[in-house]
PDB file of N, CA and C in Angstrom:
ATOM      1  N   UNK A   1       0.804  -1.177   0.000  1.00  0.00           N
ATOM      2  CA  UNK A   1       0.000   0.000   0.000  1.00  0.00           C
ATOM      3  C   UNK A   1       0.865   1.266   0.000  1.00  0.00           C
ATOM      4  N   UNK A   2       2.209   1.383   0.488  1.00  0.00           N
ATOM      5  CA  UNK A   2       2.873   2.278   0.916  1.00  0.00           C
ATOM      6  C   UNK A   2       4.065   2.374  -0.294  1.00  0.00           C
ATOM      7  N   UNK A   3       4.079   1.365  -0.342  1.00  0.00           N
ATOM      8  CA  UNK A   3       5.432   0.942  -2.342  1.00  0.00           C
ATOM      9  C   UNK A   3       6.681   0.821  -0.992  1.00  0.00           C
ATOM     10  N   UNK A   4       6.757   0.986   0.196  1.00  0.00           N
ATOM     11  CA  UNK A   4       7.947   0.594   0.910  1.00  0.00           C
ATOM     12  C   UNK A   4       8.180  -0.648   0.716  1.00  0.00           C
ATOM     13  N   UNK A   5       9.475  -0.799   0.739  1.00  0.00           N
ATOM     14  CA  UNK A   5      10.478  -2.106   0.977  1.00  0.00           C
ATOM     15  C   UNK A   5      11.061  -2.331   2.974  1.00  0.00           C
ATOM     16  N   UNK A   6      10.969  -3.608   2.981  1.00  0.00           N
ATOM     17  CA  UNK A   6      11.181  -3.817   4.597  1.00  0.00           C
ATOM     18  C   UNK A   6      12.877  -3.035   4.722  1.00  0.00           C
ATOM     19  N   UNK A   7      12.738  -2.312   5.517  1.00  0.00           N
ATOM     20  CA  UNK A   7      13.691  -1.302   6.094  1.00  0.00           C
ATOM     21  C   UNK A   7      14.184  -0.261   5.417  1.00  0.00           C
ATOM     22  N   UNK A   8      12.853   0.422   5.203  1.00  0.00           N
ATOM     23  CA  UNK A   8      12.743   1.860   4.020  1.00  0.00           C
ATOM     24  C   UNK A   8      12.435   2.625   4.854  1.00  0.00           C
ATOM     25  N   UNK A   9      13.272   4.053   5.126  1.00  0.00           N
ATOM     26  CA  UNK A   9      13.070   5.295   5.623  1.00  0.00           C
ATOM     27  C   UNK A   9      11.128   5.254   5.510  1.00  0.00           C
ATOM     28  N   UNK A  10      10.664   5.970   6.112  1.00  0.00           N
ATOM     29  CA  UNK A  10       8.678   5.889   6.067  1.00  0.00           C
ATOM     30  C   UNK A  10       9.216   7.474   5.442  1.00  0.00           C
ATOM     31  N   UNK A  11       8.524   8.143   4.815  1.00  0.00           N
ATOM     32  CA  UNK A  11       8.745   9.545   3.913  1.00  0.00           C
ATOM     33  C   UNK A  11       7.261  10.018   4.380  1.00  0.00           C
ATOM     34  N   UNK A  12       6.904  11.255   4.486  1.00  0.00           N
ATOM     35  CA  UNK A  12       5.437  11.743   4.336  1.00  0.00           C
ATOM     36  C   UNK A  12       4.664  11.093   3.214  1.00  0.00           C
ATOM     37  N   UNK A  13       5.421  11.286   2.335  1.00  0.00           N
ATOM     38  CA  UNK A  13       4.140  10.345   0.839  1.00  0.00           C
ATOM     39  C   UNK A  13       3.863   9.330   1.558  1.00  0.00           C
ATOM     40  N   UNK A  14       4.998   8.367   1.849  1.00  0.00           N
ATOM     41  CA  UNK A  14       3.977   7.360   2.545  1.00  0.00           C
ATOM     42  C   UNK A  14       3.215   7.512   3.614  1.00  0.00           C
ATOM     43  N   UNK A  15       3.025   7.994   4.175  1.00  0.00           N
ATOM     44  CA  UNK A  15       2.260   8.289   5.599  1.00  0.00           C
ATOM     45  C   UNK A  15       0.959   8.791   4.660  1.00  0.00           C
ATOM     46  N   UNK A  16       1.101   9.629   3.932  1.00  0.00           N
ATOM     47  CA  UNK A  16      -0.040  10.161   3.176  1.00  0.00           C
ATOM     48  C   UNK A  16      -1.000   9.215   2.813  1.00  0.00           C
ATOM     49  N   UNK A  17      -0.420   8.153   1.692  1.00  0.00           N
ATOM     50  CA  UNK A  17      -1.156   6.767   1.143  1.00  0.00           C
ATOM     51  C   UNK A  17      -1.541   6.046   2.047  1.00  0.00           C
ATOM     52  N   UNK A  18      -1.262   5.854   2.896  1.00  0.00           N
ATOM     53  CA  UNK A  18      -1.580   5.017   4.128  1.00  0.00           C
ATOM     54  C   UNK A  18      -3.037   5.615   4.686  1.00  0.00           C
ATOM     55  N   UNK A  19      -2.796   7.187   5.449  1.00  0.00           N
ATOM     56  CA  UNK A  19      -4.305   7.888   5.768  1.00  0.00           C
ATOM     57  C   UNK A  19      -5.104   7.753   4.445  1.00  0.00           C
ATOM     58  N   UNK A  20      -4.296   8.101   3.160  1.00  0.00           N
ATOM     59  CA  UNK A  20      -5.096   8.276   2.119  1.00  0.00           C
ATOM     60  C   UNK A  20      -6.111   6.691   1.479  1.00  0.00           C
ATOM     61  N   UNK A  21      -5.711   5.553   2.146  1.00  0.00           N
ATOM     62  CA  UNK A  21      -5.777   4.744   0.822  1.00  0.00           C
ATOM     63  C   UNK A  21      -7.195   3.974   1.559  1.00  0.00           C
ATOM     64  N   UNK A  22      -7.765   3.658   1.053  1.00  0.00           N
ATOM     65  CA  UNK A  22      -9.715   2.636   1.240  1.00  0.00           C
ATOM     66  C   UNK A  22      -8.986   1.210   2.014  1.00  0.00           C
ATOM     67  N   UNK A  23      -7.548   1.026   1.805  1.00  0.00           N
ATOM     68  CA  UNK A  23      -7.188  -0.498   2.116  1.00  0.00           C
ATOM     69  C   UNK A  23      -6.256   0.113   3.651  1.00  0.00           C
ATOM     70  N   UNK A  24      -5.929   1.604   3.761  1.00  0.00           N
ATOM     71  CA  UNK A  24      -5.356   1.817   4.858  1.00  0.00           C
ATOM     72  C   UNK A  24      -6.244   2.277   6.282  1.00  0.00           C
ATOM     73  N   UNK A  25      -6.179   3.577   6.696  1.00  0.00           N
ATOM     74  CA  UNK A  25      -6.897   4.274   7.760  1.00  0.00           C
ATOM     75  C   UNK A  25      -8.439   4.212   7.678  1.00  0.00           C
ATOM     76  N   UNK A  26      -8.987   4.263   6.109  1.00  0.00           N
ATOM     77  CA  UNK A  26      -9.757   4.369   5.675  1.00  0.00           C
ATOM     78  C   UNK A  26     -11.056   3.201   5.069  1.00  0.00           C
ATOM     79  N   UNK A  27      -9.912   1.705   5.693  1.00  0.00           N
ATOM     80  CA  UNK A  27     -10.493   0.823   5.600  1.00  0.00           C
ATOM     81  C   UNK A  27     -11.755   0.352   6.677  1.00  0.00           C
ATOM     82  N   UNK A  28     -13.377   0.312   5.937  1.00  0.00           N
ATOM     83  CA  UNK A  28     -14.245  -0.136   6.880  1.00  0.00           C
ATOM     84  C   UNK A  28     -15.086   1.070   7.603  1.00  0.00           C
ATOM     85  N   UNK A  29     -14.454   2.074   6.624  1.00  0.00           N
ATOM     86  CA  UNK A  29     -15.272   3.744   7.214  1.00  0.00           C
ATOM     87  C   UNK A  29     -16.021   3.890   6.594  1.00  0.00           C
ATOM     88  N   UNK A  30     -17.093   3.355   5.602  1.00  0.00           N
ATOM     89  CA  UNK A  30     -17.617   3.411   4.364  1.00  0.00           C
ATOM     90  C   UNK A  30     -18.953   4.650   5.461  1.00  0.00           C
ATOM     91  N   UNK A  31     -19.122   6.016   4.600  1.00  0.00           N
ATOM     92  CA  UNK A  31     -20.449   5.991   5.392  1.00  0.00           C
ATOM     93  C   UNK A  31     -20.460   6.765   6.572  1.00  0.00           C
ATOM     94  N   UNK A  32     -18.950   6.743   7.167  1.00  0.00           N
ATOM     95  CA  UNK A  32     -18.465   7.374   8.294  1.00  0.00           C
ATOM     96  C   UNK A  32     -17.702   8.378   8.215  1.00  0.00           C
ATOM     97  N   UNK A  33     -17.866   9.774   9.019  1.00  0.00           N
ATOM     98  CA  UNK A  33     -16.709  11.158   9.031  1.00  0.00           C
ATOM     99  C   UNK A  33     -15.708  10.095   9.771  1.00  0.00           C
ATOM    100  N   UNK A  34     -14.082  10.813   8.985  1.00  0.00           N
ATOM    101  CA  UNK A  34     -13.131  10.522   9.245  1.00  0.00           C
ATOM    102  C   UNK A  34     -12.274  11.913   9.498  1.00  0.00           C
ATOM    103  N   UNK A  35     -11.262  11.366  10.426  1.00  0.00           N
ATOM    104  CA  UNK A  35     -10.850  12.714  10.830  1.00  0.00           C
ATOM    105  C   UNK A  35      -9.198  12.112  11.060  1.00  0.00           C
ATOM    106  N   UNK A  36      -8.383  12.077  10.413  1.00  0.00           N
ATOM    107  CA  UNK A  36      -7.135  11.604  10.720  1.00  0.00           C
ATOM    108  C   UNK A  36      -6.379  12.398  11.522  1.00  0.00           C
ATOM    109  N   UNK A  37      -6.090  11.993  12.760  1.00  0.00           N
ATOM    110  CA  UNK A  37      -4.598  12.198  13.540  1.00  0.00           C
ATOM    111  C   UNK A  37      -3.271  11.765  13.356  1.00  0.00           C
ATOM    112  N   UNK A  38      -2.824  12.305  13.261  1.00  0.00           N
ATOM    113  CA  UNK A  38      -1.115  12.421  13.367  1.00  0.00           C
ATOM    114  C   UNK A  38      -0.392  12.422  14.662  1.00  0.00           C
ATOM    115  N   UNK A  39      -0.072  11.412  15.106  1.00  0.00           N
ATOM    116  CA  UNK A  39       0.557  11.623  16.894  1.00  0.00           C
ATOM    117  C   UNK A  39       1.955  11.672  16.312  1.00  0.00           C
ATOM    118  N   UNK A  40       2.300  12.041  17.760  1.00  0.00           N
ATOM    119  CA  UNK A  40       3.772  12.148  18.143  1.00  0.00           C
ATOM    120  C   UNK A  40       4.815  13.013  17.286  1.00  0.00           C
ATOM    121  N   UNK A  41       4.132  14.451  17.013  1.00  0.00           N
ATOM    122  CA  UNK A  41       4.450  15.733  16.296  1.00  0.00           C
ATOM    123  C   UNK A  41       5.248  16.367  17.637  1.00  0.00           C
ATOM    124  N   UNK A  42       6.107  16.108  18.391  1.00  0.00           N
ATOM    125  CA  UNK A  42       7.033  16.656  19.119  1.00  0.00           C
ATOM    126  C   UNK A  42       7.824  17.851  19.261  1.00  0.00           C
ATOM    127  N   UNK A  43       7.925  17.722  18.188  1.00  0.00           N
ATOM    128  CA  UNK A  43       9.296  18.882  17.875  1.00  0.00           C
ATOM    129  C   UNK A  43       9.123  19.585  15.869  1.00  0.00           C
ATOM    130  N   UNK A  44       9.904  20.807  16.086  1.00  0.00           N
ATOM    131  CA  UNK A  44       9.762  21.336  14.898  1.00  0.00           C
ATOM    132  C   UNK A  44       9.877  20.024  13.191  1.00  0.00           C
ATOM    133  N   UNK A  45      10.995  19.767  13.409  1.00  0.00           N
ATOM    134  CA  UNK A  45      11.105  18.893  11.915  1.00  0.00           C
ATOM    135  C   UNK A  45       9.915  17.586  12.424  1.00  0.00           C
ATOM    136  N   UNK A  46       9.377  16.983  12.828  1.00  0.00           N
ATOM    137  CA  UNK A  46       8.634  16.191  12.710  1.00  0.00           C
ATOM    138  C   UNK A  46       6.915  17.091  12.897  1.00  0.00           C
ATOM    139  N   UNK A  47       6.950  18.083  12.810  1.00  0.00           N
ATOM    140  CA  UNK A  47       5.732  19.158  12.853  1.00  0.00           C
ATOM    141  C   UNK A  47       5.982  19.158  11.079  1.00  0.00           C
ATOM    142  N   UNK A  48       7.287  19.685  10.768  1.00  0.00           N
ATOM    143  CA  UNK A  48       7.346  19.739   8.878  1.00  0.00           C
ATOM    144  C   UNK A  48       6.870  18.881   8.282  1.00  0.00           C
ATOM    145  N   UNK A  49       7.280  17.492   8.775  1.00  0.00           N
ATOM    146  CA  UNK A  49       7.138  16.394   7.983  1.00  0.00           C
ATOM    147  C   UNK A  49       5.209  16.227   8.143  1.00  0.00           C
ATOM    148  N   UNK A  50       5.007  15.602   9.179  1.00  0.00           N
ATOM    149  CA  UNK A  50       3.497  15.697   9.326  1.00  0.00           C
ATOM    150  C   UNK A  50       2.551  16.625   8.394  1.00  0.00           C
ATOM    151  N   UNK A  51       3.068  17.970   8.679  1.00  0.00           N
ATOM    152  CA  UNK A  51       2.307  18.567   7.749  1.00  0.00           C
ATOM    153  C   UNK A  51       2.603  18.477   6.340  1.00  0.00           C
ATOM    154  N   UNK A  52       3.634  17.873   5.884  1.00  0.00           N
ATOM    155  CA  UNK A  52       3.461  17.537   4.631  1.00  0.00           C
ATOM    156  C   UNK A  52       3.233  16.322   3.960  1.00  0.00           C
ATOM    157  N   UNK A  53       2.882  15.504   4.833  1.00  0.00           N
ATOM    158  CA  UNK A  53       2.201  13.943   4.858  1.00  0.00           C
ATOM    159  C   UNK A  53       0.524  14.661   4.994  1.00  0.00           C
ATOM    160  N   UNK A  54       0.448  15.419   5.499  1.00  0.00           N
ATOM    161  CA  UNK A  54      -1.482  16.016   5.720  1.00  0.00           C
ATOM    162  C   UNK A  54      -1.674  16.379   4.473  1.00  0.00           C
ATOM    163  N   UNK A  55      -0.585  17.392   4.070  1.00  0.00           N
ATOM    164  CA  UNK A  55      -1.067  18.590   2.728  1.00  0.00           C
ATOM    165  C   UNK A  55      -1.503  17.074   1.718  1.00  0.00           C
ATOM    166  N   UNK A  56      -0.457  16.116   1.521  1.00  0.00           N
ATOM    167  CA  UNK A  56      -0.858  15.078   0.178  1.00  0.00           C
ATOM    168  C   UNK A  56      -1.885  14.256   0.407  1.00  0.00           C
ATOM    169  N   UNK A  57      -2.231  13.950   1.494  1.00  0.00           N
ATOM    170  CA  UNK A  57      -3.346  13.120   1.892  1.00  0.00           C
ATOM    171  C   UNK A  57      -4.673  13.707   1.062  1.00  0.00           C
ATOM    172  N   UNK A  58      -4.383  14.917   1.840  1.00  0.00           N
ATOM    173  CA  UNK A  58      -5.895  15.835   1.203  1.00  0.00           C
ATOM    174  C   UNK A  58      -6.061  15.844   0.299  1.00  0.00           C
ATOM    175  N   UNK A  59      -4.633  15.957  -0.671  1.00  0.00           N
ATOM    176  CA  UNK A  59      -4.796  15.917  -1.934  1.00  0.00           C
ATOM    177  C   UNK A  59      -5.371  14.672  -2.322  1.00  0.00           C
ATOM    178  N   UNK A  60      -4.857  13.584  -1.901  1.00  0.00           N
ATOM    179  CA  UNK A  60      -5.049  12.286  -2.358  1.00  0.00           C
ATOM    180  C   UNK A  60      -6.281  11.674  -2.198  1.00  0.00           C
ATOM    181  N   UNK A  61      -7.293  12.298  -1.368  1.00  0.00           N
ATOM    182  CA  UNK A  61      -8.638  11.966  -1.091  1.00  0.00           C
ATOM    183  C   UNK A  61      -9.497  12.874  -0.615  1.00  0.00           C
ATOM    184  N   UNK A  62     -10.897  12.081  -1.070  1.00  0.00           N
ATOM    185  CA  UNK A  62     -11.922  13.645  -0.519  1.00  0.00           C
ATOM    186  C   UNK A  62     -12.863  13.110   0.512  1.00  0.00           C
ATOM    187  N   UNK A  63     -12.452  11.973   0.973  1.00  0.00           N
ATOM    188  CA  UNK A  63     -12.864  11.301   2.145  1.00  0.00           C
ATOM    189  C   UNK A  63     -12.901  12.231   3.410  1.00  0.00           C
ATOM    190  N   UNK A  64     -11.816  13.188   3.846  1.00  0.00           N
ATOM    191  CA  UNK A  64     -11.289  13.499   5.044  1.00  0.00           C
ATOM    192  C   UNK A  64     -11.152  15.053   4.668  1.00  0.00           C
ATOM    193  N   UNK A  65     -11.706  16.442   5.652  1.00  0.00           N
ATOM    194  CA  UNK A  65     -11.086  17.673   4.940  1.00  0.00           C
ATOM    195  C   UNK A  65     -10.302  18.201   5.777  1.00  0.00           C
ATOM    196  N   UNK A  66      -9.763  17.500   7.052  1.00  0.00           N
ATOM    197  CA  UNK A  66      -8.531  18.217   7.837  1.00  0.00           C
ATOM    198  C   UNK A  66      -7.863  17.012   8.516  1.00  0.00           C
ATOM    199  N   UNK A  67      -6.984  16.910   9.050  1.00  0.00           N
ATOM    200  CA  UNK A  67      -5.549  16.034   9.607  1.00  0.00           C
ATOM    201  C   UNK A  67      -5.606  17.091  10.776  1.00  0.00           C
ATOM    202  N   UNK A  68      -5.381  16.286  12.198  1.00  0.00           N
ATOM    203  CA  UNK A  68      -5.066  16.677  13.773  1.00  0.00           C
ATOM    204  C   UNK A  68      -3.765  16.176  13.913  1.00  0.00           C
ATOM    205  N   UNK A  69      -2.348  17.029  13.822  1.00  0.00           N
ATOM    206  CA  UNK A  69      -0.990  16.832  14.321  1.00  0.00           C
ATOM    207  C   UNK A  69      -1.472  16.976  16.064  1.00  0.00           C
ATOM    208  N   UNK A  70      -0.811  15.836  16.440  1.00  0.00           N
ATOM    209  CA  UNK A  70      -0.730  15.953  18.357  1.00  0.00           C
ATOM    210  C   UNK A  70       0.493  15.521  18.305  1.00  0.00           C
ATOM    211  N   UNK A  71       0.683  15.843  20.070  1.00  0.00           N
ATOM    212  CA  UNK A  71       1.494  15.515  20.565  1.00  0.00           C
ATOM    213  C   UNK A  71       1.052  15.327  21.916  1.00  0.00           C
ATOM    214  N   UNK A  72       1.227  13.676  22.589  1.00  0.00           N
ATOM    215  CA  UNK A  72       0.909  13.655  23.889  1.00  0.00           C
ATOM    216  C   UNK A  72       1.735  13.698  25.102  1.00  0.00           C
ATOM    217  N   UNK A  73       2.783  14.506  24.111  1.00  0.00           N
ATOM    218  CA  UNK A  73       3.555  14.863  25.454  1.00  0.00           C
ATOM    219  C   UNK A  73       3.505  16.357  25.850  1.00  0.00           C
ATOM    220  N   UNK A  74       2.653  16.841  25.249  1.00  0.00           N
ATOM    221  CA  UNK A  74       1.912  18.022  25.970  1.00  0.00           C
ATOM    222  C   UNK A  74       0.701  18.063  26.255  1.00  0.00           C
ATOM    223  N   UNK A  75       0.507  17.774  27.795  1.00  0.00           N
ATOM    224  CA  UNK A  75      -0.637  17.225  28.035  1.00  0.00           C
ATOM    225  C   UNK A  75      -1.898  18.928  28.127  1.00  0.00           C
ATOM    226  N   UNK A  76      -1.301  19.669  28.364  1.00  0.00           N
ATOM    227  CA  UNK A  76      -2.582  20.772  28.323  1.00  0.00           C
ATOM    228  C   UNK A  76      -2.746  21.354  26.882  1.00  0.00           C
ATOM    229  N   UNK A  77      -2.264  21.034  26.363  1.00  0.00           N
ATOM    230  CA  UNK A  77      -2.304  21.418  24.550  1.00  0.00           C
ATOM    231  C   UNK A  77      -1.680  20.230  23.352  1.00  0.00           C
ATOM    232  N   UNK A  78      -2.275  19.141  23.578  1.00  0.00           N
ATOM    233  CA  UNK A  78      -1.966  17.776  22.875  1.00  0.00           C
ATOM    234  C   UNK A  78      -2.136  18.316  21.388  1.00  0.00           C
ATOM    235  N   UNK A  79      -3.255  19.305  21.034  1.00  0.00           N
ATOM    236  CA  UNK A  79      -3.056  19.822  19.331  1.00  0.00           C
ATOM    237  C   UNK A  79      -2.268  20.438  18.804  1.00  0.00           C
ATOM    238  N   UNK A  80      -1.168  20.269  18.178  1.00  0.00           N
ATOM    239  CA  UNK A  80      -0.409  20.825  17.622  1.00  0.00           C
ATOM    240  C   UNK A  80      -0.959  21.795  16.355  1.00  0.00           C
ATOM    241  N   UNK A  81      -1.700  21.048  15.442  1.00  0.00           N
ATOM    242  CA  UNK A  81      -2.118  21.902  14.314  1.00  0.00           C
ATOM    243  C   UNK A  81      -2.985  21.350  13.514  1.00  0.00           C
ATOM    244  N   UNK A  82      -4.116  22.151  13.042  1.00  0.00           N
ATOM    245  CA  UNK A  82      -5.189  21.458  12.316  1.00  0.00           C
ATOM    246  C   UNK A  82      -4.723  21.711  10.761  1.00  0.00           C
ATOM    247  N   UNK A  83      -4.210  20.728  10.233  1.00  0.00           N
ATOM    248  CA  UNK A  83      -4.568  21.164   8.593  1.00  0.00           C
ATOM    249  C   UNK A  83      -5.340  20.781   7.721  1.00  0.00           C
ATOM    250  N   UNK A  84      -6.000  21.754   7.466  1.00  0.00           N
ATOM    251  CA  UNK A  84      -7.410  22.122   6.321  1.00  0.00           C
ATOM    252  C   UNK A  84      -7.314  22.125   4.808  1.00  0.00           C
ATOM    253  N   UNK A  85      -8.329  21.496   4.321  1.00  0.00           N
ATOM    254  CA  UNK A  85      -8.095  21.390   2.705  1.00  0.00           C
ATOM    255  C   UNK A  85      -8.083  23.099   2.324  1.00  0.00           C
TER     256      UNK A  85
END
């Protein structure tokens, strides 16, 4: 689903296809709002990456119109960032 090979860097595209794909996140939602989260957005470069695994998702489907970056290691503000089609 992802075109990875066993012990392939994970890239945002893939993270994307994965939320994006009917056989991934999206498997068995037929019918149902979906709202994809993104955990463990910690720190600045993994805030970049996330949001650019969100931006292609959206692109990639019209299933879902925003992605929730968290982080639960901030427990009084676990949302990092909503991104919107």
């Amino acid at each position: 689903m992802t075109g990875l090979q066993t012990g392939a860097v994970v890239e945002p595209q893939h993270l994307a296809r994965l939320l994006a794909s009917d056989a991934g996140l999206l498997r068995g939602s037929a019918g149902c709002a979906v709202v994809p989260v993104i955990n463990m957005v910690d720190d600045a470069d993994k805030e970049g990456l996330a949001r650019q695994a969100a931006r292609i998702a959206l692109i990639e489907t019209g299933r879902f119109d925003r992605v929730i970056l968290a982080s639960m290691r901030t427990v009084d503000q676990p949302v990092v960032a909503v991104i919107e089609r």
